[in-house]
C-alpha atoms as a PDB file:
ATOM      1  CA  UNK A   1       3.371  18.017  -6.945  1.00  0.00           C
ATOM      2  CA  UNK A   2       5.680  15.578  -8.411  1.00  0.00           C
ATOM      3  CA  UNK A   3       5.369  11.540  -9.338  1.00  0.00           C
ATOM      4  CA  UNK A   4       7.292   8.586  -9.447  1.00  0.00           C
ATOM      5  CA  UNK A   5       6.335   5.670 -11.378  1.00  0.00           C
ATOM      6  CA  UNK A   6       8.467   2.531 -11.124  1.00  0.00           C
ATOM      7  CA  UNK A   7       7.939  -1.213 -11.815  1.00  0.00           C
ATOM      8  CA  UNK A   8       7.618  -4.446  -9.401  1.00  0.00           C
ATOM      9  CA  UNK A   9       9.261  -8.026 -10.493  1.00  0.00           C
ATOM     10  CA  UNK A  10       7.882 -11.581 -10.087  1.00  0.00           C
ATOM     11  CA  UNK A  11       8.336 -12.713  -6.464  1.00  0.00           C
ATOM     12  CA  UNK A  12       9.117  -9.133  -4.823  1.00  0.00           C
ATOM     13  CA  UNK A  13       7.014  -8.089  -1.867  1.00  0.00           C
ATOM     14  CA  UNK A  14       4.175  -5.223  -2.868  1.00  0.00           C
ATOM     15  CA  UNK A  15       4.148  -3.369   0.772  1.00  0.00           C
ATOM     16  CA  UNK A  16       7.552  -3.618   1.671  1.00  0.00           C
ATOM     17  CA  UNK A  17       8.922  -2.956  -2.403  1.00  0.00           C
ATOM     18  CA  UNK A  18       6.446   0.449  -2.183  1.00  0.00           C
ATOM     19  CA  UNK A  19       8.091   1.040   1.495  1.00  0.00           C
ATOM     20  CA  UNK A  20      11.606   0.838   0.548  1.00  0.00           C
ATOM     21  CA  UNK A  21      10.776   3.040  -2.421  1.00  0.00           C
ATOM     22  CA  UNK A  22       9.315   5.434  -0.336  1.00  0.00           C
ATOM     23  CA  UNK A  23      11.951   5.575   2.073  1.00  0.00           C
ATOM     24  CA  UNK A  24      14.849   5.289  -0.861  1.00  0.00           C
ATOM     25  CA  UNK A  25      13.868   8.541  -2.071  1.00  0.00           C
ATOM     26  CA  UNK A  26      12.567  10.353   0.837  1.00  0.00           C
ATOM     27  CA  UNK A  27       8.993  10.767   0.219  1.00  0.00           C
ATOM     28  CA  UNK A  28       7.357  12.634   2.950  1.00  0.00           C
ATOM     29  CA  UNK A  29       3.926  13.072   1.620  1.00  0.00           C
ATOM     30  CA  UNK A  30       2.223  11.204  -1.014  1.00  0.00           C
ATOM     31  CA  UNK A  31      -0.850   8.991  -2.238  1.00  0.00           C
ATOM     32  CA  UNK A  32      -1.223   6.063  -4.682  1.00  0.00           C
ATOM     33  CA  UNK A  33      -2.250   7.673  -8.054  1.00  0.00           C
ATOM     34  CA  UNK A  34      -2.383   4.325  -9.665  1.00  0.00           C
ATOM     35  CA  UNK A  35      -1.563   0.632  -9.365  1.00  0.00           C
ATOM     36  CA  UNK A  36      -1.959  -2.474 -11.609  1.00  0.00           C
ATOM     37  CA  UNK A  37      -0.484  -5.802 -11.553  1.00  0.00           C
ATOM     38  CA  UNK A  38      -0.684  -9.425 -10.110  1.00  0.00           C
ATOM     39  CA  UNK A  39      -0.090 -11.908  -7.112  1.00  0.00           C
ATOM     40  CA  UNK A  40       0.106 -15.628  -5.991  1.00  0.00           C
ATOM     41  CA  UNK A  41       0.056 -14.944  -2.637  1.00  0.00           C
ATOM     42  CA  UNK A  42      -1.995 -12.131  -0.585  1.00  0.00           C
ATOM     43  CA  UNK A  43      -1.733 -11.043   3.013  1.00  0.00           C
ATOM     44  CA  UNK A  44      -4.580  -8.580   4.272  1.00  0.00           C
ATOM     45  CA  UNK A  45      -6.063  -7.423   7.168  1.00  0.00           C
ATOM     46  CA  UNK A  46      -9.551  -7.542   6.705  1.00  0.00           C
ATOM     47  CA  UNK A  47     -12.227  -4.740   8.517  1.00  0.00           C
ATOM     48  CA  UNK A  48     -12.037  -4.758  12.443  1.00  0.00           C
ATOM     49  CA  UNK A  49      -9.657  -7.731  12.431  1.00  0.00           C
ATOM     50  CA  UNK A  50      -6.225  -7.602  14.159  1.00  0.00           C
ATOM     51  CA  UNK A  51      -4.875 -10.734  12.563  1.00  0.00           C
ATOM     52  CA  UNK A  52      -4.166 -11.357   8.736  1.00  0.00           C
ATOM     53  CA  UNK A  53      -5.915 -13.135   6.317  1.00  0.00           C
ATOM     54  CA  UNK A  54      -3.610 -15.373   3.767  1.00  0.00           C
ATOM     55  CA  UNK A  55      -4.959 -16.196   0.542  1.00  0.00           C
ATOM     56  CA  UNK A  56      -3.089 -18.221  -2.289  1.00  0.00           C
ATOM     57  CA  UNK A  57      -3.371 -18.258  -6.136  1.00  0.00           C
ATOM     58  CA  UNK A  58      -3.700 -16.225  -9.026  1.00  0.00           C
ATOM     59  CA  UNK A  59      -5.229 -12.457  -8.616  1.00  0.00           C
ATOM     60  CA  UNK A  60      -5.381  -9.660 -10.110  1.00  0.00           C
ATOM     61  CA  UNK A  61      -4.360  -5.959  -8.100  1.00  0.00           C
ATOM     62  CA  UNK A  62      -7.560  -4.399  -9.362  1.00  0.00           C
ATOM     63  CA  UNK A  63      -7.249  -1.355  -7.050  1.00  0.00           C
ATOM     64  CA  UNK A  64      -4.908   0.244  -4.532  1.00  0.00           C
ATOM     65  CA  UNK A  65      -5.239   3.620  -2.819  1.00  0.00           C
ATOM     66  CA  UNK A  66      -3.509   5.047   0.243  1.00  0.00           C
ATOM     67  CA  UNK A  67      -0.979   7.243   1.993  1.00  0.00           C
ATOM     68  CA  UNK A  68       2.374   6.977   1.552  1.00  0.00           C
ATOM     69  CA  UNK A  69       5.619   8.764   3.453  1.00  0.00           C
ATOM     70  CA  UNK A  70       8.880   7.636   4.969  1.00  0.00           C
ATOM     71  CA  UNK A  71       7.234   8.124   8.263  1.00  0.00           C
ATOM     72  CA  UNK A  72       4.765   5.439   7.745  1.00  0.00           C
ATOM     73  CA  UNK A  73       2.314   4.630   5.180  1.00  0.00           C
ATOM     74  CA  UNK A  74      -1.596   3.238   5.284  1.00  0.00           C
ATOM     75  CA  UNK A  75      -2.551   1.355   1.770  1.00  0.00           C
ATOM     76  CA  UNK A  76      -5.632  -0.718   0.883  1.00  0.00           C
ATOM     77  CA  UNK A  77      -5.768  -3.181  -1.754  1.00  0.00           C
ATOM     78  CA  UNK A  78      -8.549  -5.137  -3.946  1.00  0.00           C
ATOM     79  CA  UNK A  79      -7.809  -7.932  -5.592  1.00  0.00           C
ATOM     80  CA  UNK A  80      -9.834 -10.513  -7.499  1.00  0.00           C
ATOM     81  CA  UNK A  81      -9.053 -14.129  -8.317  1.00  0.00           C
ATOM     82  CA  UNK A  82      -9.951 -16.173 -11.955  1.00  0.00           C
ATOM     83  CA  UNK A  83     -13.480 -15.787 -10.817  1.00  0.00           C
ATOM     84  CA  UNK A  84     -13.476 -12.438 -10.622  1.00  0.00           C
ATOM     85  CA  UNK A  85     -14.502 -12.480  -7.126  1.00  0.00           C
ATOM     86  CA  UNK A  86     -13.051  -9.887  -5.331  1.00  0.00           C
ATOM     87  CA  UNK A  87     -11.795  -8.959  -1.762  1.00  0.00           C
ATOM     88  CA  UNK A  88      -9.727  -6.033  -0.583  1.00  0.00           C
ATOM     89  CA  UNK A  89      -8.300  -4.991   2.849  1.00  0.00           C
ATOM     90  CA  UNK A  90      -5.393  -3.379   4.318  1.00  0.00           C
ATOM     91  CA  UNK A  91      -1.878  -3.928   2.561  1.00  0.00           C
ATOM     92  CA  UNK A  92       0.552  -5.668   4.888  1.00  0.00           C
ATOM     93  CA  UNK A  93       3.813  -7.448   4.081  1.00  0.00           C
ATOM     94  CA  UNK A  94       3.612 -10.659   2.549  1.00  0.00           C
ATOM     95  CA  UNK A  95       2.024  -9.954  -0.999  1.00  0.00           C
ATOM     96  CA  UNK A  96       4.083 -11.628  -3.169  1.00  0.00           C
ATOM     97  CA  UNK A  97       3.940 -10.313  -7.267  1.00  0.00           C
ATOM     98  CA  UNK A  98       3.036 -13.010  -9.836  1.00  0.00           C
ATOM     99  CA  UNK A  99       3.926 -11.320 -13.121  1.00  0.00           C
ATOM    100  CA  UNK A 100       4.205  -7.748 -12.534  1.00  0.00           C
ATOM    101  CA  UNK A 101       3.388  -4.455 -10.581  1.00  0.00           C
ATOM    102  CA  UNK A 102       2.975  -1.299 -11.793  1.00  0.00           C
ATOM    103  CA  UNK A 103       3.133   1.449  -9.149  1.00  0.00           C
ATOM    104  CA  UNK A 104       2.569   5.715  -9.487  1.00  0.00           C
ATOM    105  CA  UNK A 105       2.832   7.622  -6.835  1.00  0.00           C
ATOM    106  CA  UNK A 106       2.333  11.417  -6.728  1.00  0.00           C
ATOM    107  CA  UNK A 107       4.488  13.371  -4.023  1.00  0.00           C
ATOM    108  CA  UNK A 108       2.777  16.605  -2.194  1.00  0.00           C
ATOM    109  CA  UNK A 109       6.197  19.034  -1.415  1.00  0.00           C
ATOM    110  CA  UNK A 110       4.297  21.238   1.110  1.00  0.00           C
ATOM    111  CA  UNK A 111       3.503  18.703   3.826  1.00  0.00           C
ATOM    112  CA  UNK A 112       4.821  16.125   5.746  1.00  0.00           C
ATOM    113  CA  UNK A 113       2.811  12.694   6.547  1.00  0.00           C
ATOM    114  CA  UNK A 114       3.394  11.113   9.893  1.00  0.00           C
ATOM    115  CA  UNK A 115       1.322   8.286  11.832  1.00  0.00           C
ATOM    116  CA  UNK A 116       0.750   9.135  15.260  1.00  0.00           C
ATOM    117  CA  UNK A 117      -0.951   7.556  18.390  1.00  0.00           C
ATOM    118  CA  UNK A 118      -3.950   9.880  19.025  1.00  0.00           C
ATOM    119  CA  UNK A 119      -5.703  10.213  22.805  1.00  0.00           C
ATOM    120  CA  UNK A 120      -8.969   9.194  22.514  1.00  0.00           C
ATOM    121  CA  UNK A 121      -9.372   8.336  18.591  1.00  0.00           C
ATOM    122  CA  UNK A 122      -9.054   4.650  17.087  1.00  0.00           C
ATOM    123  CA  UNK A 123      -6.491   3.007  19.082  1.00  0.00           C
ATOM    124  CA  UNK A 124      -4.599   2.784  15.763  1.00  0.00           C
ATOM    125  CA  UNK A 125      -1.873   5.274  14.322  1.00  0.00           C
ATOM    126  CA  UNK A 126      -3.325   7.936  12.599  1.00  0.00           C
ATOM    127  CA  UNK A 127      -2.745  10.659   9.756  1.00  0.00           C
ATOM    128  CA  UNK A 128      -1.321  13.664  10.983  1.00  0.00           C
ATOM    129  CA  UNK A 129      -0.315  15.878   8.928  1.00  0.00           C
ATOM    130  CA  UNK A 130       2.035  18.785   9.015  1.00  0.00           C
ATOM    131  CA  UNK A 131       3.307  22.046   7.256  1.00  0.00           C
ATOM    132  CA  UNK A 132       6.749  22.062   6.102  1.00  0.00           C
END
């Protein structure tokens, strides 16, 4: 296993930064290890919705796990506003940093990650994963 950590500026896009990241330096396999930062604007897709939920202010990225590879990646997000109240969904584009975003990711070398159509599963792309 290896890792990458690397830094987000004010106004850059979380999924798509973490995405062209990804893709820059030909990750095939890897997960989230750790994520902190800031928005003042979120995009999520809730739990059983197929449209996206927009939310505007200030909020804090108090958690982000998921899968990560050049083939396609699946990341959730939590974040909480100057309340503390907190929501969380999947990651989509339009999640715009505030201040800053702090990204590690750690990189599996054995496998490759790829999101495939499945016959009879969720009707969404799934995790496959394969030897290398």
């Amino acid at each position: 296993m290896r890792s990458f950590t690397f830094r987000l500026k004010p106004g850059q896009d979380l999924f798509d930064s973490i995405e062209e990241f990804v893709k820059q330096n030909n990750i095939e396999a890897g997960c989230v290890l750790s994520s902190v930062g800031s928005l003042t604007h979120a995009t999520l897709r809730l739990a059983n919705r197929e449209y996206y939920n927009e939310y505007e202010g200030h909020f804090e990225i108090v958690s982000m796990t998921g899968t990560v590879s050049a083939h396609g990646s699946h990341i959730h997000v939590a974040i909480s506003d100057g309340n503390g109240v907190t929501t969380g969904g999947h990651l989509v584009s339009g999640c715009k940093i505030y201040t800053t975003a702090e990204i590690v990711l750690a990189v599996f070398e054995d496998v490759i990650y790829k999101r495939e159509l499945l016959a009879n599963d969720s009707g969404y792309e799934e995790l496959v994963v394969y030897k290398k």
